[in-house]
Protein backbone atom coordinates (compact mmCIF):
# COMPACT_ATOMS: atom_id res chain seq x y z
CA UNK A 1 0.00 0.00 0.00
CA UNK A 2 2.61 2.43 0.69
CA UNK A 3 4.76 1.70 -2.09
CA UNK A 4 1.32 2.12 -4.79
CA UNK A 5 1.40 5.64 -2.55
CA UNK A 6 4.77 6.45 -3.23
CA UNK A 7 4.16 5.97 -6.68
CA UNK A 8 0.83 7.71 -7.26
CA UNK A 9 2.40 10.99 -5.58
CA UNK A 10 5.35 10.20 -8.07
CA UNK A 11 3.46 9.82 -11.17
CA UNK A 12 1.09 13.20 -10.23
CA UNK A 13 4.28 15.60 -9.32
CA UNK A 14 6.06 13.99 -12.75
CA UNK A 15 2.59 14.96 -14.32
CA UNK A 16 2.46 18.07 -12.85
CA UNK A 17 5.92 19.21 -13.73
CA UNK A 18 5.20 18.17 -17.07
CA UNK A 19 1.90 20.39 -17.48
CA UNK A 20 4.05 23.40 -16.03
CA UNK A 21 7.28 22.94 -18.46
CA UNK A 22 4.62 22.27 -21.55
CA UNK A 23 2.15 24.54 -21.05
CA UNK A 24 5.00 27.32 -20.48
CA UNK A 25 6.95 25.88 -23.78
CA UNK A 26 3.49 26.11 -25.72
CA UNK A 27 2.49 29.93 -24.69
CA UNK A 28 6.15 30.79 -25.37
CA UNK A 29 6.26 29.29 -29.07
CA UNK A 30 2.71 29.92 -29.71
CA UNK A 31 1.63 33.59 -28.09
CA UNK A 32 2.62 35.44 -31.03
CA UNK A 33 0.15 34.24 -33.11
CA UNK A 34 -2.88 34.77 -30.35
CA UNK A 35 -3.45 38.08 -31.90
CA UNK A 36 -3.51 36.83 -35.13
CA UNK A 37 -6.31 34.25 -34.31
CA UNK A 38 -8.02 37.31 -32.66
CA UNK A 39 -7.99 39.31 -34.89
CA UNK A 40 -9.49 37.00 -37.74
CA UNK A 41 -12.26 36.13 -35.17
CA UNK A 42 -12.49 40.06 -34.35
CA UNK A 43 -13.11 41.16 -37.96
CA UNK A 44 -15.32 38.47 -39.52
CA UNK A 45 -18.22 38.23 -36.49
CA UNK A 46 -19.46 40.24 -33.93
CA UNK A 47 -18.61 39.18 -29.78
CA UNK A 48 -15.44 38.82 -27.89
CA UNK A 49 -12.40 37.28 -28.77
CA UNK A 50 -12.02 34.69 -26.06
CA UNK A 51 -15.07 32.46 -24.72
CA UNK A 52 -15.38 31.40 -21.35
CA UNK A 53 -17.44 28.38 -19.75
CA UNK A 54 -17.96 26.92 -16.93
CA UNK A 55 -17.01 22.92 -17.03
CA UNK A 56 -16.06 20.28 -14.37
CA UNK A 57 -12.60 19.87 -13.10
CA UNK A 58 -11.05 17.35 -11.15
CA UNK A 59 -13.53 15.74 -8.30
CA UNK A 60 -14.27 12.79 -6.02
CA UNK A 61 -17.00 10.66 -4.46
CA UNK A 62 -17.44 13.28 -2.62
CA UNK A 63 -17.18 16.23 -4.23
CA UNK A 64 -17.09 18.00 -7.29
CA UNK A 65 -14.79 20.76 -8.37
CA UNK A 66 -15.81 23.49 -11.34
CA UNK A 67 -13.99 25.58 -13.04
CA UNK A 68 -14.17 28.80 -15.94
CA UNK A 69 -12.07 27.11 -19.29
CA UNK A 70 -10.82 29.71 -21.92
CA UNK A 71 -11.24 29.22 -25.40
CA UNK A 72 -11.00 31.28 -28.49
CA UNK A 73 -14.63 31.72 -29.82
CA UNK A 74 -15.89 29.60 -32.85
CA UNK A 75 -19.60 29.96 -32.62
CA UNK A 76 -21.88 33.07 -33.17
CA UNK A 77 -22.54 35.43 -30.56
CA UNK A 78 -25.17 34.45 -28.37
CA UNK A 79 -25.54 31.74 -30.31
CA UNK A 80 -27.12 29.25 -27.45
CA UNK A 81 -29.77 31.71 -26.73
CA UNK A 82 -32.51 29.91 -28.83
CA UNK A 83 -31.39 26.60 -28.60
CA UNK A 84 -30.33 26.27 -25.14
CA UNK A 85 -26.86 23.90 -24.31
CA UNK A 86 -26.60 21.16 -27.45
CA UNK A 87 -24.25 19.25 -28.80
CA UNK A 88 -22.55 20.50 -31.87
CA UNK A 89 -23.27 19.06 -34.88
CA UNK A 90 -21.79 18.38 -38.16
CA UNK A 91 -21.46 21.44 -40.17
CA UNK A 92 -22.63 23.43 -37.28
CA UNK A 93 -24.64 26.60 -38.01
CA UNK A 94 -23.56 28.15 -34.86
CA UNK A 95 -20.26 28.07 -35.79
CA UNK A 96 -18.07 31.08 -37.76
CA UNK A 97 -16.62 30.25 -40.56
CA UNK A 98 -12.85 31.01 -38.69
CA UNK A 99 -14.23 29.00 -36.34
CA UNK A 100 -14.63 26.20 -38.35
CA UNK A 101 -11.11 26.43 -39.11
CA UNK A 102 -10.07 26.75 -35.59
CA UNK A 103 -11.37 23.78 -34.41
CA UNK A 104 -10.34 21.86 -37.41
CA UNK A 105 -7.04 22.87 -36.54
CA UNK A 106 -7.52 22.82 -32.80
CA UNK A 107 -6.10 25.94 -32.43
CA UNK A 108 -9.22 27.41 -30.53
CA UNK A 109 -8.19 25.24 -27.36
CA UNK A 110 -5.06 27.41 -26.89
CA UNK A 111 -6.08 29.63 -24.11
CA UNK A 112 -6.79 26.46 -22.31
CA UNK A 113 -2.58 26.39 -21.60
CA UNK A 114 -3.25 29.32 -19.51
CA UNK A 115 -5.77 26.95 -17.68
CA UNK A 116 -3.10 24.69 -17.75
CA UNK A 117 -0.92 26.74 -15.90
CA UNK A 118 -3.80 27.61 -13.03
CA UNK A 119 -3.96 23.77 -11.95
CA UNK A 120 -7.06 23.46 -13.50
CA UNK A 121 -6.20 21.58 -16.08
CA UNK A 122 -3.55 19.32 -17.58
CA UNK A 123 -2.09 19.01 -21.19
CA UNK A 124 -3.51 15.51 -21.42
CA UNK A 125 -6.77 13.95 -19.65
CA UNK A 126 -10.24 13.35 -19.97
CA UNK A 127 -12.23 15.67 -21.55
CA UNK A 128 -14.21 18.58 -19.45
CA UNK A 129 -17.51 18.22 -19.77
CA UNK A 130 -20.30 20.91 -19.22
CA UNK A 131 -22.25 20.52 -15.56
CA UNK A 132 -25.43 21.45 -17.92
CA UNK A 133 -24.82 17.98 -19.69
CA UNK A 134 -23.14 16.17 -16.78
CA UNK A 135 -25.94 14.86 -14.85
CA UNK A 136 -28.04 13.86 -18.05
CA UNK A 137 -24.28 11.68 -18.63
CA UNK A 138 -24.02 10.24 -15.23
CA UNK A 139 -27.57 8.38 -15.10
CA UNK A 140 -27.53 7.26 -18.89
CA UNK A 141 -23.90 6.01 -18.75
CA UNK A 142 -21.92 3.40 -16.11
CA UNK A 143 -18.88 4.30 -14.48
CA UNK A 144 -19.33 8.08 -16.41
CA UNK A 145 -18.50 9.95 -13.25
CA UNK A 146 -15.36 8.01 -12.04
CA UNK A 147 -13.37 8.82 -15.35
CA UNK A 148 -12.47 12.17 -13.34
CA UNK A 149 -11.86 11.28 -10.11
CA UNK A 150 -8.58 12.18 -8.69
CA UNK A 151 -7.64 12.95 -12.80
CA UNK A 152 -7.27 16.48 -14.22
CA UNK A 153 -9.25 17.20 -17.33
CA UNK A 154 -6.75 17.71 -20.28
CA UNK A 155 -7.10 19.80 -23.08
CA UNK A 156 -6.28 16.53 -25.47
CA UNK A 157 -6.71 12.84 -24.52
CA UNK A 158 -7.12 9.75 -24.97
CA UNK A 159 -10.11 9.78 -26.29
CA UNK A 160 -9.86 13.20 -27.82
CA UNK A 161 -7.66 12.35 -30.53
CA UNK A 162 -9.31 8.82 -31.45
CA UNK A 163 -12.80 10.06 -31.65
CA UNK A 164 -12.79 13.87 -31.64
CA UNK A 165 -15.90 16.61 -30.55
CA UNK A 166 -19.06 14.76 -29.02
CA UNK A 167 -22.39 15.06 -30.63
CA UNK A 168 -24.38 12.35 -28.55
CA UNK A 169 -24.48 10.51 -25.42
CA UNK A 170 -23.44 7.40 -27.76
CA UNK A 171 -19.91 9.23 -28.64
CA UNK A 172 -19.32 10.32 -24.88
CA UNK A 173 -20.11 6.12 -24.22
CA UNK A 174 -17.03 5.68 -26.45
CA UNK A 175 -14.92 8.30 -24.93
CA UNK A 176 -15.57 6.83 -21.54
CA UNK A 177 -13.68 3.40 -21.88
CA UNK A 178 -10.26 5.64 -23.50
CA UNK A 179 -10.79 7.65 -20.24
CA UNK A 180 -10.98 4.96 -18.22
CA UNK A 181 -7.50 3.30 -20.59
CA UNK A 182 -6.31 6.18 -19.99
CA UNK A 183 -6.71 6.14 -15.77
CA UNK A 184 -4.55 2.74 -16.11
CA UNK A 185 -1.46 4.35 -17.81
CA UNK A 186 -1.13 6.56 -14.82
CA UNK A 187 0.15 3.15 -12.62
CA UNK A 188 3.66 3.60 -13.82
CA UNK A 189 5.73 7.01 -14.84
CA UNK A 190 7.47 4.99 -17.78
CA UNK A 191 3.66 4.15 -18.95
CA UNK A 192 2.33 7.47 -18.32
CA UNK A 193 5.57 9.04 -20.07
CA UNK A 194 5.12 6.97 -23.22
CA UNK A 195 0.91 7.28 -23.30
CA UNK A 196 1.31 10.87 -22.32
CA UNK A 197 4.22 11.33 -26.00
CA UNK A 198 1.73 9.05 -27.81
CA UNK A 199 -1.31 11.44 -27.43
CA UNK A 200 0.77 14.53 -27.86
CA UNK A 201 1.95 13.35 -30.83
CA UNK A 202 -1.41 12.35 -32.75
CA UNK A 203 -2.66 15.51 -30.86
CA UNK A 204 0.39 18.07 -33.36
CA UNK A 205 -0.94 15.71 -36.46
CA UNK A 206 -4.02 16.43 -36.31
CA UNK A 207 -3.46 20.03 -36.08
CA UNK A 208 -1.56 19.73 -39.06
CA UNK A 209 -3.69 17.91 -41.12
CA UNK A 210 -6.88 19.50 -39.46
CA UNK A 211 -8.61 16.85 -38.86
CA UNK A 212 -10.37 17.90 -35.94
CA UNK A 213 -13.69 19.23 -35.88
């Protein structure tokens, strides 16, 4: 017991320290063209240039931590005042046309390093869901809750990169069982290290190649 404590405080500070040096890295290399992004989102629709929501962090049995995630804008302004909190869909209405190319190329998640940097997030976990969605999750799906307990949410994944943006309960089933693949890499720091390069990896090619969505 001791020695699987030893090694889970191991495994979160080499986590940790990993978050800090990437996240600082990323800003570094990639802050210079934040005012580029803004500025195409600026001039071709009306509404600010970052959006903020609220989503659920890191929690337990017992409790259940929140927290406000930065993104650059991709949709319309006000464009969930008719239709409430959905799912996006393909080829999106409420989405800008820059917007469609930001989340093609992921590069609307950016701001999240800043998140990153705050604790409340990590480079690489499960996927922060919205507490408007999260209850509607937990009754229709097994085991949907533990997938963050004592885990950061990351702004790639797991199940991110093999599946992509969720537009039903059926897709967030999926992403559940790489979360919970994910949970077991985190036993070891050489498994975490070489799941952790994997994602990162397939997370930069589909930047490239845009095909997120």
């Amino acid at each position: 017991m001791k020695r699987y404590i030893s090694s889970h405080k191991t495994i979160t500070f080499a986590k940790r320290s990993f978050d800090l040096i990437g996240a600082t890295i990323g800003l570094m290399l990639l802050l210079p063209i934040f005012p580029i992004i803004g500025a195409a989102i600026a001039f071709t629709s009306k509404g600010p240039v970052f959006y903020r929501q609220l989503r659920v962090g890191k929690s337990t049995p017992e409790k259940m931590e929140f927290f406000e995630i930065i993104k650059f804008r991709t949709m319309f302004q006000d464009a969930e005042t008719r239709s409430g909190a959905v799912w996006a869909t393909e080829n999106d209405p409420r989405i800008t046309p820059v917007g469609r190319f930001l989340r093609k190329t992921r590069l609307d998640e950016l701001p999240q390093l800043f998140n990153v940097l705050r604790g409340e997030m990590s480079l690489i976990g499960p996927r922060p869901e919205r507490p408007t969605f999260y209850s509607k999750l937990e009754n229709a799906i097994p085991y949907f809750a533990d997938r963050t307990y004592g885990v950061l949410p990351g702004i790639t994944g797991l199940a991110q990169v093999n599946q992509g943006y969720d537009t039903c309960i059926d897709d967030v089933r999926r992403k559940v069982g790489f979360d919970h693949s994910y949970a077991l890499s985190l036993n070891s720091v050489a498994s975490w290290l070489v799941t952790d390069l994997g994602i990162l990896t397939k997370t930069i090619l589909i930047m490239v190649d845009g095909r997120g969505r």
